[in-house]
C-alpha atoms as a PDB file:
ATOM      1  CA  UNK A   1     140.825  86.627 226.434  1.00  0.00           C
ATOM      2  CA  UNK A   2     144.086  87.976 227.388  1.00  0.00           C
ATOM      3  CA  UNK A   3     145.766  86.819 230.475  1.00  0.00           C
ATOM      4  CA  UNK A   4     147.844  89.406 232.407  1.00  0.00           C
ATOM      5  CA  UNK A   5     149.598  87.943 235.779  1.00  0.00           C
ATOM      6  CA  UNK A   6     148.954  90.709 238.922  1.00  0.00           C
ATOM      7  CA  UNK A   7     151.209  93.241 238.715  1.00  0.00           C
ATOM      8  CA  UNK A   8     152.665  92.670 235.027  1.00  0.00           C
ATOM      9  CA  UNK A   9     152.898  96.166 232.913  1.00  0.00           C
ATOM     10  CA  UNK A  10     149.950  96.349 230.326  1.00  0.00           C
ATOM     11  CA  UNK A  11     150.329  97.518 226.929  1.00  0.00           C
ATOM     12  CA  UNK A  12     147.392  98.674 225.050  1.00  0.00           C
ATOM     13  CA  UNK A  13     146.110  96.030 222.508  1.00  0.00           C
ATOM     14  CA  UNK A  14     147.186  96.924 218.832  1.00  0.00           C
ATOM     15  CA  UNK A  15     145.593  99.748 217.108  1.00  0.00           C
ATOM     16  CA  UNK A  16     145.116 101.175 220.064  1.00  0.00           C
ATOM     17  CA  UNK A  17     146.320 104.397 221.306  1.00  0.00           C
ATOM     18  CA  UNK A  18     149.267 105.081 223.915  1.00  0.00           C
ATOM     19  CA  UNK A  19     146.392 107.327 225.920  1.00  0.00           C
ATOM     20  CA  UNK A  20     143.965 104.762 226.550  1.00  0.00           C
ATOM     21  CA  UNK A  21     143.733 103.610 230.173  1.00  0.00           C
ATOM     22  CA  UNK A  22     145.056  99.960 231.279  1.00  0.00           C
ATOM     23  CA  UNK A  23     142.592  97.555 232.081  1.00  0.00           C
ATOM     24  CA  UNK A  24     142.519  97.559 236.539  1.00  0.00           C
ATOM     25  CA  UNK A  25     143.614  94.857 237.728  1.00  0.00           C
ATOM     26  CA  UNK A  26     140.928  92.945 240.652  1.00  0.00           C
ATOM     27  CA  UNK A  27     140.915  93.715 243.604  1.00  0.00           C
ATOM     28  CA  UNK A  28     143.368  91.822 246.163  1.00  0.00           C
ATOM     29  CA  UNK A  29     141.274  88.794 247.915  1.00  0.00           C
ATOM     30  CA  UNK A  30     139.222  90.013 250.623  1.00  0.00           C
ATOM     31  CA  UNK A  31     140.788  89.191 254.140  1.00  0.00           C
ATOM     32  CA  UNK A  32     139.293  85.780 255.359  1.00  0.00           C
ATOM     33  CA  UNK A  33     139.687  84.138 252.240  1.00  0.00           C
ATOM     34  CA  UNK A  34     142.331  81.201 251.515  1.00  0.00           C
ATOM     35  CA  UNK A  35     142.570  81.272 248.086  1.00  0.00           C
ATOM     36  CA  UNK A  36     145.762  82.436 246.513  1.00  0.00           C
ATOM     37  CA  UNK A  37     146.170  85.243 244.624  1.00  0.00           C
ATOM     38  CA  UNK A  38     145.500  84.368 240.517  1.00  0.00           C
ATOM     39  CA  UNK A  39     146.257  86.123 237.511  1.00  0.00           C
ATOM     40  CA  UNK A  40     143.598  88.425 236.314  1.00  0.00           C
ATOM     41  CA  UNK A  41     141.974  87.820 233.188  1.00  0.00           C
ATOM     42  CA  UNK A  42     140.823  90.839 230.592  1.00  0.00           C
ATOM     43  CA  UNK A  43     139.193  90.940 227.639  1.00  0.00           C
ATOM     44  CA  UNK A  44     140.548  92.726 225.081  1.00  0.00           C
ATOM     45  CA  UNK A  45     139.043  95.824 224.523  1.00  0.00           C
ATOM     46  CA  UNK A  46     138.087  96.820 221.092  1.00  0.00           C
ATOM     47  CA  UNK A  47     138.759 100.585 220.064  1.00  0.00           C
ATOM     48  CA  UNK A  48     135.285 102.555 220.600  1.00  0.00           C
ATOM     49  CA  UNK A  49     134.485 105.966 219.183  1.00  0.00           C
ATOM     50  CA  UNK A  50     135.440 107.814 222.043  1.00  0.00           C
ATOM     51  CA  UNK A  51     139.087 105.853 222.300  1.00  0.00           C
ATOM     52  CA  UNK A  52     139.461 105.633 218.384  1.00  0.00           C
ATOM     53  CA  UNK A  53     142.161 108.316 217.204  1.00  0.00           C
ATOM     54  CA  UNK A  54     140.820 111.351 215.696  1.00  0.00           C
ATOM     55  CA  UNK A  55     140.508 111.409 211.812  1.00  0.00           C
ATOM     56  CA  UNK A  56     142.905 113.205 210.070  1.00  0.00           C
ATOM     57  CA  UNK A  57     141.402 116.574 208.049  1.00  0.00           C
ATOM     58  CA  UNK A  58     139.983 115.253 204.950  1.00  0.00           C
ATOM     59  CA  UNK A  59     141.468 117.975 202.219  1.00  0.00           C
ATOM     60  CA  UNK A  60     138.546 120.385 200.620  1.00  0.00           C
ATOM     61  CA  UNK A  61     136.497 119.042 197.828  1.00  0.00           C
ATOM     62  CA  UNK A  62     135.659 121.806 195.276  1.00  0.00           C
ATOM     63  CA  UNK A  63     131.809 122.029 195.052  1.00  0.00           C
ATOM     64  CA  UNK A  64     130.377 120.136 192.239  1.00  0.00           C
ATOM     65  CA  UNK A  65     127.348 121.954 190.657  1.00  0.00           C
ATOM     66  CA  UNK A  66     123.927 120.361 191.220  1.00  0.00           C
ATOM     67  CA  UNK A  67     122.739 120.167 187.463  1.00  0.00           C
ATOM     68  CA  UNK A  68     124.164 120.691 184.544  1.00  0.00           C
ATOM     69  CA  UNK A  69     123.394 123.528 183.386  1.00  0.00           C
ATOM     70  CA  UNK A  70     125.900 126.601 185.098  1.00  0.00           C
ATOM     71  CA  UNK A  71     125.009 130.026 184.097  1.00  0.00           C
ATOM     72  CA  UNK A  72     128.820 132.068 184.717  1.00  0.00           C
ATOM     73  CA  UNK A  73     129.038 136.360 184.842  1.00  0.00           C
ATOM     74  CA  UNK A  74     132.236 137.541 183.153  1.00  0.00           C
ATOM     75  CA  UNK A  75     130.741 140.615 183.830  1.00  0.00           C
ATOM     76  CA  UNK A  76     127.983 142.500 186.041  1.00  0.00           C
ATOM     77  CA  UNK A  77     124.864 141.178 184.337  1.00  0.00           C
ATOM     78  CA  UNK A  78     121.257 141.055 185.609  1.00  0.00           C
ATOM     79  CA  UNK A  79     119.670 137.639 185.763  1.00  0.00           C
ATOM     80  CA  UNK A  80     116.147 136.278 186.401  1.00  0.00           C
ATOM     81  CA  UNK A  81     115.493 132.189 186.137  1.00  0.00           C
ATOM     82  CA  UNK A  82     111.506 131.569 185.962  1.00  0.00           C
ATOM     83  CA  UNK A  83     109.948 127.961 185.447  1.00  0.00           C
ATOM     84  CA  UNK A  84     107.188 128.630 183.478  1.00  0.00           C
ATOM     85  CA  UNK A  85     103.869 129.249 185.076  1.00  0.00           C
ATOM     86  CA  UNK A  86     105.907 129.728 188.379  1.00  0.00           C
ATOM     87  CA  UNK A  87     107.857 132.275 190.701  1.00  0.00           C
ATOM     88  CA  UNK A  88     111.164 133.527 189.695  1.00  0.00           C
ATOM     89  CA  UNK A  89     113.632 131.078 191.121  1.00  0.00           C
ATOM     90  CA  UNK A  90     116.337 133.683 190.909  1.00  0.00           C
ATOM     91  CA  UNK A  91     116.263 137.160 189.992  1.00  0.00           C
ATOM     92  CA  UNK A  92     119.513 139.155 190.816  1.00  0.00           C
ATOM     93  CA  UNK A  93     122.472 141.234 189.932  1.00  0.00           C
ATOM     94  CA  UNK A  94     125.497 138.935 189.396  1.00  0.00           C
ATOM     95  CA  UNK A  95     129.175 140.100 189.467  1.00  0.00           C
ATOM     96  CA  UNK A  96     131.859 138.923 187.346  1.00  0.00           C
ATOM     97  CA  UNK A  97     133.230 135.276 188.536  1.00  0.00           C
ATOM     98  CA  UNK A  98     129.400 134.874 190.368  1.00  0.00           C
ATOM     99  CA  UNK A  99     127.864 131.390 188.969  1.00  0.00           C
ATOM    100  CA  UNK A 100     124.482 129.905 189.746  1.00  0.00           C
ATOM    101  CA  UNK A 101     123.813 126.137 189.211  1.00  0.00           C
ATOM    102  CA  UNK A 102     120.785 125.433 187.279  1.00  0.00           C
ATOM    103  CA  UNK A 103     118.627 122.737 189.790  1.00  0.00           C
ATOM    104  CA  UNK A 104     118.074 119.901 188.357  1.00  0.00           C
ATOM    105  CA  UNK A 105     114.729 119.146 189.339  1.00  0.00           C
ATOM    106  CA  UNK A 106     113.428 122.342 187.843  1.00  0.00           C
ATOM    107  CA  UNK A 107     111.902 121.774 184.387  1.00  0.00           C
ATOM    108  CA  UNK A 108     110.249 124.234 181.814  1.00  0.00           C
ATOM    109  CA  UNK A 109     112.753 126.983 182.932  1.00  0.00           C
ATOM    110  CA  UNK A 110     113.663 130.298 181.288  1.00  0.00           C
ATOM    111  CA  UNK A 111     116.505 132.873 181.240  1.00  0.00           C
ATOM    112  CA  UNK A 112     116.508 136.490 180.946  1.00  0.00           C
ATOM    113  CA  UNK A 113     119.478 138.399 180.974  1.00  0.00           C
ATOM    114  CA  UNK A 114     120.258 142.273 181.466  1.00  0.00           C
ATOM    115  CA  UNK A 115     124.313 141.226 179.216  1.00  0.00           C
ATOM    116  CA  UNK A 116     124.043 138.898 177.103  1.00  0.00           C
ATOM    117  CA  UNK A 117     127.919 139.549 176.371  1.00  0.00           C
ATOM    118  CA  UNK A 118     128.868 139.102 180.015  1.00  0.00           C
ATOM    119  CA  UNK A 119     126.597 135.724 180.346  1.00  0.00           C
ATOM    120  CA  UNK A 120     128.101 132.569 180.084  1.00  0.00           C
ATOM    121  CA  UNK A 121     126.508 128.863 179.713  1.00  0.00           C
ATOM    122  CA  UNK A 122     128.193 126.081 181.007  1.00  0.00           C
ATOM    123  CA  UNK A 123     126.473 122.387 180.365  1.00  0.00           C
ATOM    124  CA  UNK A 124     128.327 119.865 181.443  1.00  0.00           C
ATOM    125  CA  UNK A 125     131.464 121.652 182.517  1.00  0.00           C
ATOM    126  CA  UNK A 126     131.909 123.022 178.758  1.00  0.00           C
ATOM    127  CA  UNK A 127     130.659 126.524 177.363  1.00  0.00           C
ATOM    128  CA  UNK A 128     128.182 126.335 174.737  1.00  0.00           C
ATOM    129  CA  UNK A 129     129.040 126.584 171.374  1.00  0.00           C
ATOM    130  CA  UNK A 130     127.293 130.018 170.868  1.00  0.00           C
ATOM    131  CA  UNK A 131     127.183 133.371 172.132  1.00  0.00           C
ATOM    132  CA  UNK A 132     123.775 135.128 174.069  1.00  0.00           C
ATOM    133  CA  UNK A 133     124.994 138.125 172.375  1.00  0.00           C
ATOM    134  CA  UNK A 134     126.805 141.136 172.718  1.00  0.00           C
ATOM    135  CA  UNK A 135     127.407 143.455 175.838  1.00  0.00           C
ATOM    136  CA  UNK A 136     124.451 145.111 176.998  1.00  0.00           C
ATOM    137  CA  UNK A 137     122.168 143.018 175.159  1.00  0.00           C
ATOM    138  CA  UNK A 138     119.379 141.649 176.503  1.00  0.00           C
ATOM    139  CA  UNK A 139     117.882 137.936 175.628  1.00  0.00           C
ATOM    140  CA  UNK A 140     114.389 137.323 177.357  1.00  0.00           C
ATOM    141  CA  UNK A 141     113.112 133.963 178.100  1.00  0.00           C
ATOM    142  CA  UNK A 142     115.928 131.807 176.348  1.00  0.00           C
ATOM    143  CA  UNK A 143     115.374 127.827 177.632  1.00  0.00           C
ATOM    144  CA  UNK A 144     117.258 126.193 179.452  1.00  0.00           C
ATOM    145  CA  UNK A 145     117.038 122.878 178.251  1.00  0.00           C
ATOM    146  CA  UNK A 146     120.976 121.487 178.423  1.00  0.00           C
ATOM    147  CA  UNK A 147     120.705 118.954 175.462  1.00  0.00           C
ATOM    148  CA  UNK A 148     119.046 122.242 173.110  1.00  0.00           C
ATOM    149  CA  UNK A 149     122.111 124.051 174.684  1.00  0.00           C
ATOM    150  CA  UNK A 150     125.218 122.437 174.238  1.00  0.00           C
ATOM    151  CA  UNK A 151     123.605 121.274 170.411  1.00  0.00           C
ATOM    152  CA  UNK A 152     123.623 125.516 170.380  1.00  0.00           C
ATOM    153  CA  UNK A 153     120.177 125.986 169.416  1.00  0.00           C
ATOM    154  CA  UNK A 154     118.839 128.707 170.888  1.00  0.00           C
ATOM    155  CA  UNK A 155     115.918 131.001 169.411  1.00  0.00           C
ATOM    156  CA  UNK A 156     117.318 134.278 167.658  1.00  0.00           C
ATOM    157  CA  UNK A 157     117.314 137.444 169.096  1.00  0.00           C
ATOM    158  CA  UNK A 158     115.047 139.629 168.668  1.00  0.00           C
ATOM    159  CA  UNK A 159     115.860 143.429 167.822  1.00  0.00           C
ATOM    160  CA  UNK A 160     112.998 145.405 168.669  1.00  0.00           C
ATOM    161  CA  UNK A 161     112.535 148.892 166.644  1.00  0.00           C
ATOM    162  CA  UNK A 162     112.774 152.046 168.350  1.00  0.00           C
ATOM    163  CA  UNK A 163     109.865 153.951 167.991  1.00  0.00           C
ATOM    164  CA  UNK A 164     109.819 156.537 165.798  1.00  0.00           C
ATOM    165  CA  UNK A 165     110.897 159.995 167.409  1.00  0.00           C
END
């Protein structure tokens, strides 16, 4: 304990900050009473949450993708994620510069996409070592399996005949 005589100044403890109140001294001896005024004796106060300074603004953290696998447009390109024997898990028009993280938990999963040339895989932060294909192509059900991926192994295209006219 800290002991402050009645009537001395009182400087916050250390760590402290300049706003927080001073400890109140007691109260003055009730009348009636023959015993002389003594120091008053404090404990020192330790910072709480509410008296703790506020924390300065942490800066931004870029968002880290969830998986590993990031599919990336360069280009407007339609894209539908399915796991197999499930509901699409995304099915949408992306713009260029739109990415979609892969979820990790999600096994068995396929891509289709509307441009192949505007579709980009990232696994692990690096483009795979292949293209999907040329603008405007489309490449139905390709896995996504990141190890398959960023080996580049990934089934051939298949050109469909037109019909004959």
């Amino acid at each position: 304990p800290t002991i402050v005589p009645t009537g001395a100044a009182i400087s916050p403890p250390p760590g402290a900050s300049p706003s927080t109140p001073p400890a109140v001294p007691p109260a003055s001896p009730s009348p009636g009473t023959d015993s002389p005024a003594t120091p008053a004796i404090t404990a020192p106060s330790a910072p709480t949450p509410a008296m703790a300074p506020p924390a300065s603004p942490s800066p931004p953290v870029a968002a880290q993708p969830a998986g590993r696998i990031v599919i990336k447009a360069t280009a407007d390109v339609w894209l539908t994620i399915k796991q197999k024997g499930g509901p699409a898990l995304l099915n949408k028009l992306l713009h260029a510069g739109d990415s979609f993280p892969v979820p990790p938990d999600k096994t068995d999963l396929t891509m289709t996409t509307g441009n192949a040339g505007g579709t980009v895989i990232d696994v692990d932060g690096t483009p795979i070592p292949v293209s999907l294909g040329t603008s405007g192509m489309v490449r139905r059900d390709l896995p996504l399996d990141a190890d398959m991926l960023k080996a580049g192994k990934l089934p051939a295209a298949v050109v469909r005949a037109k019909p004959p006219a």
